[in-house]
N, C-alpha and C. Protein backbone atom coordinates (compact mmCIF):
# COMPACT_ATOMS: atom_id res chain seq x y z
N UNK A 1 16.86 11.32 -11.29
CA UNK A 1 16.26 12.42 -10.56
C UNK A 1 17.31 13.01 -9.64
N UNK A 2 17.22 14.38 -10.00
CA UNK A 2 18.43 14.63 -8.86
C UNK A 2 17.89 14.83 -7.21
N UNK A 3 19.17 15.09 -6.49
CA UNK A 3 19.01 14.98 -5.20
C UNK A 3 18.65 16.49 -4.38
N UNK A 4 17.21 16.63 -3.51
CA UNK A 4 16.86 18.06 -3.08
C UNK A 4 17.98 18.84 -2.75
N UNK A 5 18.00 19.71 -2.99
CA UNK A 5 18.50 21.12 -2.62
C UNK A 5 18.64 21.67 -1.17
N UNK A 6 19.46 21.55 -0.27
CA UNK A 6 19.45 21.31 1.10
C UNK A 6 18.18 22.72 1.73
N UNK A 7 17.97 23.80 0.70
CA UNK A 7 16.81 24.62 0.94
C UNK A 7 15.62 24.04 0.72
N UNK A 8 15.79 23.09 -0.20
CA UNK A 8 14.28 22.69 -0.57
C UNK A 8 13.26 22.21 0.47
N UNK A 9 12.36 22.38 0.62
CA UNK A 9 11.12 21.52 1.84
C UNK A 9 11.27 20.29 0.90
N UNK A 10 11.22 19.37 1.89
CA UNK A 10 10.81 17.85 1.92
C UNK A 10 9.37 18.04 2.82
N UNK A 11 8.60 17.07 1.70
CA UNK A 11 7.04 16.56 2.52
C UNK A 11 7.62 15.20 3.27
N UNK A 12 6.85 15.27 4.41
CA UNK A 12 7.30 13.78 5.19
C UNK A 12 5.85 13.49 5.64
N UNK A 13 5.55 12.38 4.68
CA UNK A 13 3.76 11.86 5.62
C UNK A 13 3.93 10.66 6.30
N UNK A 14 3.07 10.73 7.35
CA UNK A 14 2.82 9.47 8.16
C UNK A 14 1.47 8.46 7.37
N UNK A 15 1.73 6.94 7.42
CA UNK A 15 0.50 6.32 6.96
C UNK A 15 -0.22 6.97 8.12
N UNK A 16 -1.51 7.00 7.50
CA UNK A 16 -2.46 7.87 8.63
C UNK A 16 -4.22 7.56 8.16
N UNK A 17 -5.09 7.19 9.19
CA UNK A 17 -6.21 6.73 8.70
C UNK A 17 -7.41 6.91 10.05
N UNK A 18 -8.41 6.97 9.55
CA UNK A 18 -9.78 6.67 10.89
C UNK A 18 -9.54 5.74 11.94
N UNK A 19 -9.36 5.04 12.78
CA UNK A 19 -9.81 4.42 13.74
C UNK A 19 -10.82 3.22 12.75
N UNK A 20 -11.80 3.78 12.49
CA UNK A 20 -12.90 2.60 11.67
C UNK A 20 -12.15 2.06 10.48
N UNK A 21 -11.39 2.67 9.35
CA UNK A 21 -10.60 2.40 8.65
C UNK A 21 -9.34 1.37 9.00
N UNK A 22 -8.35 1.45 9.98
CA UNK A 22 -7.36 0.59 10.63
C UNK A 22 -7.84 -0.54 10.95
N UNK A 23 -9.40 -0.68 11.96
CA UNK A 23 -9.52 -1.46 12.59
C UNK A 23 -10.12 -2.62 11.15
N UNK A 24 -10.43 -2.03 9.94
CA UNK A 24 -10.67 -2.95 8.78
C UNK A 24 -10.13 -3.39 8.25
N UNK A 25 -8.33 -2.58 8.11
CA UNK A 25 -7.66 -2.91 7.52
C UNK A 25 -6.68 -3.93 8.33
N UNK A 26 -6.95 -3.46 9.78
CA UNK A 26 -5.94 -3.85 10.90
C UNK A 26 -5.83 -5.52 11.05
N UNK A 27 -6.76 -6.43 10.43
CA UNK A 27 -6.18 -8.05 10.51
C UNK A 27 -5.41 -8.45 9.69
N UNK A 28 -5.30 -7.73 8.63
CA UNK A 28 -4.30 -8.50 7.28
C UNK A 28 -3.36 -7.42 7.22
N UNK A 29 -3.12 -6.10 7.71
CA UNK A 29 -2.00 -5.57 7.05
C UNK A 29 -0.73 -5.35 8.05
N UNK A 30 0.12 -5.12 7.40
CA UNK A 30 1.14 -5.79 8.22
C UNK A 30 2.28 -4.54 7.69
N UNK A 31 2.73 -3.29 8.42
CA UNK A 31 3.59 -1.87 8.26
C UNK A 31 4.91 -2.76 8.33
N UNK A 32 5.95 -1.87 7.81
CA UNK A 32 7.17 -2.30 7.41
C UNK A 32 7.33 -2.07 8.55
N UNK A 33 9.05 -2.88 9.09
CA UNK A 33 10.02 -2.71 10.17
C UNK A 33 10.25 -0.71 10.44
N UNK A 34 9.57 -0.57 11.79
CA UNK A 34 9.58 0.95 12.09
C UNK A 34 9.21 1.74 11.38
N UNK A 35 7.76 1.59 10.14
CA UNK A 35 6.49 2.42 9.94
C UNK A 35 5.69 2.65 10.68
N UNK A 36 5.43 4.35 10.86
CA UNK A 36 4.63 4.75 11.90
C UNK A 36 3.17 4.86 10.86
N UNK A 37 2.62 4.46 11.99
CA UNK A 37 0.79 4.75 11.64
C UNK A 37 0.51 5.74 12.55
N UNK A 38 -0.87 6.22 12.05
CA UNK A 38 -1.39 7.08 12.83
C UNK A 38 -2.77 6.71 12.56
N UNK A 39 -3.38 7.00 14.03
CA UNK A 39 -4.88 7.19 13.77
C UNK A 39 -5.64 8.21 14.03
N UNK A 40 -5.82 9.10 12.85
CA UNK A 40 -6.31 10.19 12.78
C UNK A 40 -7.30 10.82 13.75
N UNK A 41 -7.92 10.43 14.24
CA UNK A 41 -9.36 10.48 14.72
C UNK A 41 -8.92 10.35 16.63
N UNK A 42 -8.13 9.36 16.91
CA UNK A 42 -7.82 9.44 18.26
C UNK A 42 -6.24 9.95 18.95
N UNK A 43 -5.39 10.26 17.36
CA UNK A 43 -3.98 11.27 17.62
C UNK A 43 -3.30 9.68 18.29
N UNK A 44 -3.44 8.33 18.32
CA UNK A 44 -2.33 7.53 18.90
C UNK A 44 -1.68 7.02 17.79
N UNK A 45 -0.60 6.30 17.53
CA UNK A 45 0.51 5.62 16.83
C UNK A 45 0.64 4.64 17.10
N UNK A 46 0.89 3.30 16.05
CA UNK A 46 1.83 1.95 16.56
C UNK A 46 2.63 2.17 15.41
N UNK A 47 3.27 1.36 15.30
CA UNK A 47 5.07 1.45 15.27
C UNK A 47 5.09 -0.19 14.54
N UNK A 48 5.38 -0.45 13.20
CA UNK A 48 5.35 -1.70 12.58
C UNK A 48 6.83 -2.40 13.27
N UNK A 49 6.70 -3.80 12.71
CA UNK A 49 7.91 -4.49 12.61
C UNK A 49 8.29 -5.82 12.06
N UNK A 50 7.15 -5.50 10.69
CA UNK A 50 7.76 -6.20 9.64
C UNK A 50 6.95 -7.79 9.95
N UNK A 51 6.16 -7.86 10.66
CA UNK A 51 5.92 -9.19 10.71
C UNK A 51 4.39 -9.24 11.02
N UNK A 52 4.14 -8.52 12.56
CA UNK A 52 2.83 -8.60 13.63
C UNK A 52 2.13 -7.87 12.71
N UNK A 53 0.58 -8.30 12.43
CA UNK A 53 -0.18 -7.16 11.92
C UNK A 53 -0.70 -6.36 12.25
N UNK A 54 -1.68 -5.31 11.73
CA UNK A 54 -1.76 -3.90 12.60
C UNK A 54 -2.58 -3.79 14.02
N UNK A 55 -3.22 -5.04 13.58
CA UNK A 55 -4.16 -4.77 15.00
C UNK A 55 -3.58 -5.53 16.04
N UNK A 56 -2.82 -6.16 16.15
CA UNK A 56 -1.88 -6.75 17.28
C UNK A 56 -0.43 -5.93 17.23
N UNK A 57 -0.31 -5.16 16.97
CA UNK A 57 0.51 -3.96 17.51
C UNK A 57 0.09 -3.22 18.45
N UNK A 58 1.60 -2.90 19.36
CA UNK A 58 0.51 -2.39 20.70
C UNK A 58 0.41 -0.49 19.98
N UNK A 59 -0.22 -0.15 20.95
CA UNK A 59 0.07 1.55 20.52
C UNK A 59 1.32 2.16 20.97
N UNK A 60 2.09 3.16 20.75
CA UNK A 60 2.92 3.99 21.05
C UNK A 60 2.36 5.16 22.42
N UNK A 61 3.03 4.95 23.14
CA UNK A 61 2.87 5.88 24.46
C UNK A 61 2.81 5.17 25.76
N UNK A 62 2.53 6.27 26.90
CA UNK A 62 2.18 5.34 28.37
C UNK A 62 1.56 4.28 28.22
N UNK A 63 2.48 3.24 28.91
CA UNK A 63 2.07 2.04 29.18
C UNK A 63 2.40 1.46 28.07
N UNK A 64 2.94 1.53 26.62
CA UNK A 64 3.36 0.41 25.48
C UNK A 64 4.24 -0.26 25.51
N UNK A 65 5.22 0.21 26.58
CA UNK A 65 6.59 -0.13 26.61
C UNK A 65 7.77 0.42 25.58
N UNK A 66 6.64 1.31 24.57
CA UNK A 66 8.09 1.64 23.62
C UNK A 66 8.34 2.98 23.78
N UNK A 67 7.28 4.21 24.14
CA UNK A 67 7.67 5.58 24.47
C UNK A 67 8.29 6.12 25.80
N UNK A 68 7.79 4.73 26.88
CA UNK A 68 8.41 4.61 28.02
C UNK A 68 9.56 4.71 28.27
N UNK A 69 10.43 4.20 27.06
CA UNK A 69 11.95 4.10 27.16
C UNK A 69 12.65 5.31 27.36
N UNK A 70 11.74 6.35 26.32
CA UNK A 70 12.36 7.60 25.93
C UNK A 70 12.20 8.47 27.07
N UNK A 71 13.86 8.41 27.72
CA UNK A 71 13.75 8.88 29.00
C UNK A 71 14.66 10.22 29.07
N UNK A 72 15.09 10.77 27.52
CA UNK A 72 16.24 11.50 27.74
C UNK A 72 18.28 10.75 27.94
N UNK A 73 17.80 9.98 27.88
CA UNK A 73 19.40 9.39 27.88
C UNK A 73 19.67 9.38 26.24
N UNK A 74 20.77 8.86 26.36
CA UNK A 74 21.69 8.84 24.60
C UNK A 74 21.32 7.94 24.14
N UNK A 75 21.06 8.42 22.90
CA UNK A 75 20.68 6.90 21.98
C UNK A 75 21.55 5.71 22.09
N UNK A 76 22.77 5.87 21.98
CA UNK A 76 23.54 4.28 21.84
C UNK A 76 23.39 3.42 23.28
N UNK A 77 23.26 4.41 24.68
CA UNK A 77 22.79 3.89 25.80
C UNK A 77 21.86 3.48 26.08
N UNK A 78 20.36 4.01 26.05
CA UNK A 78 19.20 3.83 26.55
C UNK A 78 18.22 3.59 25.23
N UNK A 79 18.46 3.64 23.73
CA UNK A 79 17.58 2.90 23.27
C UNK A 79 17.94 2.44 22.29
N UNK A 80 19.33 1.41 22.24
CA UNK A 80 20.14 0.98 21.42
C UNK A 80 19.27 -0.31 21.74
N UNK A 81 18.06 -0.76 22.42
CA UNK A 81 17.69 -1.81 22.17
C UNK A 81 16.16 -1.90 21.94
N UNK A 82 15.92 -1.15 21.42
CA UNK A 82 14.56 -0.55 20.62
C UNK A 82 14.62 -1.25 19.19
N UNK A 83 15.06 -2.65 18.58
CA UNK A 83 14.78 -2.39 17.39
C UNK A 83 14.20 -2.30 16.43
N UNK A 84 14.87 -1.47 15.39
CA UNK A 84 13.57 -1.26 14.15
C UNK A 84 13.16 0.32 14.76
N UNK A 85 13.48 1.01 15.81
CA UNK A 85 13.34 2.30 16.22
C UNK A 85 14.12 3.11 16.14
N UNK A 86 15.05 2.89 17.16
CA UNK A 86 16.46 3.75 16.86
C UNK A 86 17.69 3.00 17.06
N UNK A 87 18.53 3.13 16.52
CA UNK A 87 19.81 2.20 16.20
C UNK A 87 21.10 3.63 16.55
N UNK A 88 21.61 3.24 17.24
CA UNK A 88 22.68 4.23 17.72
C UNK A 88 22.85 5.57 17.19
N UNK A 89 21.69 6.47 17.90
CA UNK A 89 21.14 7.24 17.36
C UNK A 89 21.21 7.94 16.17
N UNK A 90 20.58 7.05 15.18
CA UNK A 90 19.90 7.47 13.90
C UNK A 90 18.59 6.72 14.04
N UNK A 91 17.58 6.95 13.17
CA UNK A 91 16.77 6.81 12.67
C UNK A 91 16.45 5.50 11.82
N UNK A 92 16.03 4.10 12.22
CA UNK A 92 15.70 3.01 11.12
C UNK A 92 14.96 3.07 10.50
């Protein structure tokens, strides 16, 4: 398969589901290292890491400790210890 066309649109989806849906799926499933979820219904995110399953992931934002970081400093400085998030600023 060849490789897009730097014009081409790329689709980029987030796993994304109900609130009632997560919280069913949320004891056994377990998102890869820095897969974002979404929960449709209340707009919050957790953030996998390959191990914890979904419902013992905390959420993404005030107070998670992981959006907190994002303070505007440089990636290799201020969230070179995020991992599984951002790795000297790129994208894991």
């Amino acid at each position: 398969m060849a490789a897009p066309c730097a014009n081409t649109p790329i689709k980029f989806q987030l796993r994304r589901d109900t609130l009632a849906r997560w919280t069913t799926l949320g004891g056994t499933l377990i998102l890869a290292n820095g897969e974002p979820s979404v929960v449709t219904d209340t707009g919050q995110m957790k953030i996998g890491d390959g191990v914890t399953v979904w419902s013992g992931l905390p959420y993404v934002g005030v107070g998670s400790g992981v959006m907190d970081a994002f303070d505007g400093g440089t990636p290799s400085s201020t969230y070179g210890d995020l991992p599984g998030i951002i790795d000297a600023g790129g994208v894991v």
